[in-house]
N, C-alpha and C. Protein backbone atom coordinates (compact mmCIF):
# COMPACT_ATOMS: atom_id res chain seq x y z
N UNK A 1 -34.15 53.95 20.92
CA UNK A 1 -33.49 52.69 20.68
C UNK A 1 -34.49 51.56 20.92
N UNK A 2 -34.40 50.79 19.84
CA UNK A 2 -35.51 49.42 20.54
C UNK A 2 -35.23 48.41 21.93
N UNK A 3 -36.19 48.29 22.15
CA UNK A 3 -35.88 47.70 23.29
C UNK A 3 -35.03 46.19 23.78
N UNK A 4 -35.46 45.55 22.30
CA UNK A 4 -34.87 44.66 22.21
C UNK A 4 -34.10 44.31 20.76
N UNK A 5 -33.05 43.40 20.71
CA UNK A 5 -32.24 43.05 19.02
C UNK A 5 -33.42 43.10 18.34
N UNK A 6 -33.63 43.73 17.15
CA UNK A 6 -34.45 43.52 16.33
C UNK A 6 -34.67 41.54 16.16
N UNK A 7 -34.09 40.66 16.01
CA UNK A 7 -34.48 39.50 15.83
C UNK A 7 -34.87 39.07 16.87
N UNK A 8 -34.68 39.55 18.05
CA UNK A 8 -35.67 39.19 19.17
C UNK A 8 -36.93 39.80 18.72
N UNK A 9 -37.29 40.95 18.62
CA UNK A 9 -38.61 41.88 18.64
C UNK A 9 -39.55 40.77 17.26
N UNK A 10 -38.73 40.06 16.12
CA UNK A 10 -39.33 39.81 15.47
C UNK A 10 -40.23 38.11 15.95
N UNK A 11 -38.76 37.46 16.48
CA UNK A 11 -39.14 36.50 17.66
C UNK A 11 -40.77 36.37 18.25
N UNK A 12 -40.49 37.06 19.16
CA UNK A 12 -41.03 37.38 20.36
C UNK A 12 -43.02 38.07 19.73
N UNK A 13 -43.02 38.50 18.18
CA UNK A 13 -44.02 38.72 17.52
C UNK A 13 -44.49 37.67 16.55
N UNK A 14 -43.85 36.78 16.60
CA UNK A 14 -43.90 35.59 15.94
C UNK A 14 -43.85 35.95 14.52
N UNK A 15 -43.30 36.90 13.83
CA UNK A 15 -43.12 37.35 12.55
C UNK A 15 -42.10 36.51 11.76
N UNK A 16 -40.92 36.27 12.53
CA UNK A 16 -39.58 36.08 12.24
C UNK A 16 -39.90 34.09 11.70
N UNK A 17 -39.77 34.31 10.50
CA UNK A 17 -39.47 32.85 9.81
C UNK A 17 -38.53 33.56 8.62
N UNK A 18 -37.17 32.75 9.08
CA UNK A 18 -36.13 32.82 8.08
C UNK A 18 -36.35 32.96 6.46
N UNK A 19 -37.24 31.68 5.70
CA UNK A 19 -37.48 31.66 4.39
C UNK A 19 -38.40 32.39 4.15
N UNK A 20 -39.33 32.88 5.28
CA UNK A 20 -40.45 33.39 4.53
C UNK A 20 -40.62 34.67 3.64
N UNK A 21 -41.02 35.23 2.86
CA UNK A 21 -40.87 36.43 2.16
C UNK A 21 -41.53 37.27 2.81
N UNK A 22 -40.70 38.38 3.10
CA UNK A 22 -41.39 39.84 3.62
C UNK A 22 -41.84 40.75 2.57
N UNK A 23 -41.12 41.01 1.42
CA UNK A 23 -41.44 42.01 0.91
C UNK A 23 -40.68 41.83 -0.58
N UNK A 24 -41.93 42.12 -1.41
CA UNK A 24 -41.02 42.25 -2.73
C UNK A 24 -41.01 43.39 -3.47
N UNK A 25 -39.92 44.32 -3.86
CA UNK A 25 -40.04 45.39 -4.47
C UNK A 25 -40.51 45.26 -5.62
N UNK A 26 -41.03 46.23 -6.02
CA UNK A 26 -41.78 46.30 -7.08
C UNK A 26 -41.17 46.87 -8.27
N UNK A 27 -40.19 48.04 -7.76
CA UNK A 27 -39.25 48.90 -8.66
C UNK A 27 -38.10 47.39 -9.57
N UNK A 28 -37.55 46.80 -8.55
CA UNK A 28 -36.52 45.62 -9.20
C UNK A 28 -37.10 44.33 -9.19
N UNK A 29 -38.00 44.10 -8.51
CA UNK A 29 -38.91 42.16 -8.32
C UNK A 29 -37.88 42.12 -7.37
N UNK A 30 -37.21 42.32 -6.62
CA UNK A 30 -36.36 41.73 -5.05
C UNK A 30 -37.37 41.51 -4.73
N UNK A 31 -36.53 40.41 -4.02
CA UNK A 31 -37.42 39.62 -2.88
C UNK A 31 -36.76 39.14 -1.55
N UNK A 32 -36.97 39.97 -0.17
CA UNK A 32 -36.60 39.91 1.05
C UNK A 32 -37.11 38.99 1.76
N UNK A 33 -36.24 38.21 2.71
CA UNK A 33 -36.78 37.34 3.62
C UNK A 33 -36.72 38.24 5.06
N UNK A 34 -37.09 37.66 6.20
CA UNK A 34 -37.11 38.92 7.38
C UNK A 34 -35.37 38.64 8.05
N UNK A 35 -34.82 37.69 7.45
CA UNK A 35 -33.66 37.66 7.72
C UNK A 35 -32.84 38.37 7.34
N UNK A 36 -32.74 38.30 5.76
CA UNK A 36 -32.54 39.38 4.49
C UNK A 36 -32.71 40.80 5.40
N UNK A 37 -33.63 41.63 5.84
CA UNK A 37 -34.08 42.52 6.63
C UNK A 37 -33.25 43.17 7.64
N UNK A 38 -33.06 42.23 8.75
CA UNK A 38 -32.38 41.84 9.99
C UNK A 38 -30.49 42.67 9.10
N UNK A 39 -30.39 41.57 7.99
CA UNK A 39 -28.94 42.13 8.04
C UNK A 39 -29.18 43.43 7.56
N UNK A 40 -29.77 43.78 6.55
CA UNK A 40 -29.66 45.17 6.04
C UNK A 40 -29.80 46.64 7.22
N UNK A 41 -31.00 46.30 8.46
CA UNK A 41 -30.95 47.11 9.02
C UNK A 41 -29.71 47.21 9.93
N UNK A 42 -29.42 46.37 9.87
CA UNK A 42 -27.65 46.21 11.13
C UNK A 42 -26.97 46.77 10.53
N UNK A 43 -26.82 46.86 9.03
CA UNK A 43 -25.40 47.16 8.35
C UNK A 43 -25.94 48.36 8.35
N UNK A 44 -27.49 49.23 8.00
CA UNK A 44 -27.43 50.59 7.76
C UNK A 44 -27.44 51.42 8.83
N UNK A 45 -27.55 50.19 10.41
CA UNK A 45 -27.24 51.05 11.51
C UNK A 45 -26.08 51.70 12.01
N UNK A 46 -24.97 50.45 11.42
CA UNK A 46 -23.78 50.94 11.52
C UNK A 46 -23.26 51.85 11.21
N UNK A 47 -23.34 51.71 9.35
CA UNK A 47 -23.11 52.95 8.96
C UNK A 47 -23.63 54.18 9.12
N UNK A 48 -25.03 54.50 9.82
CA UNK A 48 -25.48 55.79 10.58
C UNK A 48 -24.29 56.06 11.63
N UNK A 49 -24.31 54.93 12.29
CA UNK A 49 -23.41 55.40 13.66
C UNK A 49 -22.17 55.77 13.43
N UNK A 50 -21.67 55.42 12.55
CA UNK A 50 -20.08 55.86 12.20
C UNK A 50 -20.06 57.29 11.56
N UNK A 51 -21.40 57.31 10.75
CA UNK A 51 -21.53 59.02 9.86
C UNK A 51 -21.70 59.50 10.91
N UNK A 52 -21.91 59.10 12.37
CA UNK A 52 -22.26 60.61 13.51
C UNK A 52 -23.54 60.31 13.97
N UNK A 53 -24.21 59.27 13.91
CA UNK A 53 -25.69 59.56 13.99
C UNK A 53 -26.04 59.43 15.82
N UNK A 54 -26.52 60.42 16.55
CA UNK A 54 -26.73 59.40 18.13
C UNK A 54 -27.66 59.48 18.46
N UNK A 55 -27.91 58.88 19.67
CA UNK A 55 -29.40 58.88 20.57
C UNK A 55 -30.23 60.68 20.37
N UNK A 56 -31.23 60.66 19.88
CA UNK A 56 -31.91 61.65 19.98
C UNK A 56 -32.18 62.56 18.49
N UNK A 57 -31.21 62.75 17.95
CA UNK A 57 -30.87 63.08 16.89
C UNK A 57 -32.06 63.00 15.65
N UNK A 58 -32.40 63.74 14.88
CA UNK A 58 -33.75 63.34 13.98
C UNK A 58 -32.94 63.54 12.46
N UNK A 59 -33.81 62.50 11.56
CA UNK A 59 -33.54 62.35 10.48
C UNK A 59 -34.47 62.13 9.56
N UNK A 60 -34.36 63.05 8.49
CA UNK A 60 -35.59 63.07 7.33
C UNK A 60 -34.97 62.15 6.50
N UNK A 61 -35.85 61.02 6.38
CA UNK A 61 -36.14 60.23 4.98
C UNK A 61 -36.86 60.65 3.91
N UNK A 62 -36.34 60.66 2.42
CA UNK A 62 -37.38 60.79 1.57
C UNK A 62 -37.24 59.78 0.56
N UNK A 63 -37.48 58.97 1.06
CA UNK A 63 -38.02 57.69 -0.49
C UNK A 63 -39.21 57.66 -0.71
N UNK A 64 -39.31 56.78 -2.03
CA UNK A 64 -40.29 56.03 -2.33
C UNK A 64 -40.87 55.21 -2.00
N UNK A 65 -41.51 54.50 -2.44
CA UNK A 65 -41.99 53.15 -1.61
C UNK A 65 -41.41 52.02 -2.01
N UNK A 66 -40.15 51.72 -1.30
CA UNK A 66 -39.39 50.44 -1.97
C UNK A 66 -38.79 50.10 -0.64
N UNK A 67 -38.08 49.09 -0.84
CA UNK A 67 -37.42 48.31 0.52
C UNK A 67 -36.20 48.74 1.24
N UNK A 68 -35.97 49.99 0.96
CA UNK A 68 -35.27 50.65 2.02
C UNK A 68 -35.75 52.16 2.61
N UNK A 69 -37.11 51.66 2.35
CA UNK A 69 -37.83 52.95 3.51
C UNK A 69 -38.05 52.12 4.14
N UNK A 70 -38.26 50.70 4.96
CA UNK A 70 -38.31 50.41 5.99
C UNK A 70 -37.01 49.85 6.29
N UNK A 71 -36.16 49.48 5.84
CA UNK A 71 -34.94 49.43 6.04
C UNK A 71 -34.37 50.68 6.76
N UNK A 72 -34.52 51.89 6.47
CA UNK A 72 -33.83 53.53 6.83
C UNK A 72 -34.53 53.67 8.35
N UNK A 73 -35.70 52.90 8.29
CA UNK A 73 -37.02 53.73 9.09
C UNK A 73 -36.69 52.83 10.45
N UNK A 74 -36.03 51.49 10.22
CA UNK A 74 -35.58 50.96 11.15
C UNK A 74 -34.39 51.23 11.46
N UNK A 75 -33.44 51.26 10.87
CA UNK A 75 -32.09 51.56 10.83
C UNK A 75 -31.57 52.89 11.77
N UNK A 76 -32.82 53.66 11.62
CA UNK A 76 -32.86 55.17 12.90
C UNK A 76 -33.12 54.53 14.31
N UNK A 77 -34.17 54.32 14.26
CA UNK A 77 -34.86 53.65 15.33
C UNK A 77 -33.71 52.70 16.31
N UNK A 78 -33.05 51.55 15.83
CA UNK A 78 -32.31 51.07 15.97
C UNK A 78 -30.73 51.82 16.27
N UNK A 79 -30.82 52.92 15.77
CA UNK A 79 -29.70 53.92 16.58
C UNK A 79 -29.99 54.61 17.81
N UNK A 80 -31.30 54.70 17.63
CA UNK A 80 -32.01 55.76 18.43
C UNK A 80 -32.52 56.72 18.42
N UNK A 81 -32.13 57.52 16.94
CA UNK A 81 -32.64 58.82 16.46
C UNK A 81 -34.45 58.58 16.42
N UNK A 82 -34.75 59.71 15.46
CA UNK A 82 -35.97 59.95 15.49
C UNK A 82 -36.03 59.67 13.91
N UNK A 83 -37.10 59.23 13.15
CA UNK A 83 -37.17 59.18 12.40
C UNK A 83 -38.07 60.00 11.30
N UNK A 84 -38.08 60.74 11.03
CA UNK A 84 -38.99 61.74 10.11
C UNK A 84 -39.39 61.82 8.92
N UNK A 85 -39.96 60.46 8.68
CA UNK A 85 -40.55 59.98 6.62
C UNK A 85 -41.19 61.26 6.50
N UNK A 86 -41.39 61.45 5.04
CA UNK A 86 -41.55 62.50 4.29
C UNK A 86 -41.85 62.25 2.99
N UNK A 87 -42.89 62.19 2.79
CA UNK A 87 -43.72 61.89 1.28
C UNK A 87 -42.70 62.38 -0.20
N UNK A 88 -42.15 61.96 -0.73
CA UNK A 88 -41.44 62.98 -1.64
C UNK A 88 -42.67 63.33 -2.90
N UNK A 89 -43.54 62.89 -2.78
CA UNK A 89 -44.79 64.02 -3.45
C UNK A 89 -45.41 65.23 -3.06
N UNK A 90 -45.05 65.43 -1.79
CA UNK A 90 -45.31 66.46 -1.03
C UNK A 90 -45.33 68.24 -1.40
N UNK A 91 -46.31 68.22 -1.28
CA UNK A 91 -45.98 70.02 -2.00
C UNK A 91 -44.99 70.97 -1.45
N UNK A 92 -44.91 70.78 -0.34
CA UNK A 92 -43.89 71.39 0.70
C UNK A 92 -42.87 70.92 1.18
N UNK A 93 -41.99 70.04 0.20
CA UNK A 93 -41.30 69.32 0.26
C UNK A 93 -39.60 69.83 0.51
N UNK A 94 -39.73 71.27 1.55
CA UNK A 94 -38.48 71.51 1.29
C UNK A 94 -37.89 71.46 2.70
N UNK A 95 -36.08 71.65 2.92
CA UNK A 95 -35.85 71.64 4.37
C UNK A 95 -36.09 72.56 5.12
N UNK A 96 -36.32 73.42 4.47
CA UNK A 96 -36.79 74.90 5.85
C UNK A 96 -38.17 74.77 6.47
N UNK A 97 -39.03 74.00 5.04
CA UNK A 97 -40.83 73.96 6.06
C UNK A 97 -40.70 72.22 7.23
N UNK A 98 -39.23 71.34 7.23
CA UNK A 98 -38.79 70.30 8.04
C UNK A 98 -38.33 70.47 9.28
N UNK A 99 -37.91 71.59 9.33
CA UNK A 99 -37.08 72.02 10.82
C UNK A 99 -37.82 73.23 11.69
């Protein structure tokens, strides 16, 4: 679990400016502010926690490179689980060589 609200942690790193742009996908041209961010990882924490997700617990991600692999990658973290990215180019890309 982080140690602190994610908008503190961003705070406190001096990252956190409301308008500024974090990230623009490339797949759609979106364009995230770190606020934009802030809500998405809250809402996808929730919904982890309600699917069952708890402290300790590990979870394989497999995206691409777009704006909800760090969205997911926080969204664990922020539950508490473990988070386990996973290249989906990967040759060994299956769940038995994951566990």
């Amino acid at each position: 679990m982080l140690s602190y609200p994610l908008t503190v942690t961003f705070k406190r790193k001096r990252y956190f400016v409301v308008s500024t742009c974090l990230q623009i996908d490339d797949s759609g041209g979106r364009r995230y502010t770190y606020s934009q961010l802030v809500e998405h990882v809250h809402s996808c924490a929730t919904s982890l926690s309600l699917l069952g997700l708890r402290l300790g617990q590990r979870v394989c991600i497999l995206l691409s490179n777009c704006i909800e692999l760090p969205v997911a990658f926080l969204a664990v973290q922020h539950v508490g689980a473990i988070c386990v990215p996973v290249n989906p180019a990967a040759s060994k890309c299956t769940p038995g060589w994951l566990s």
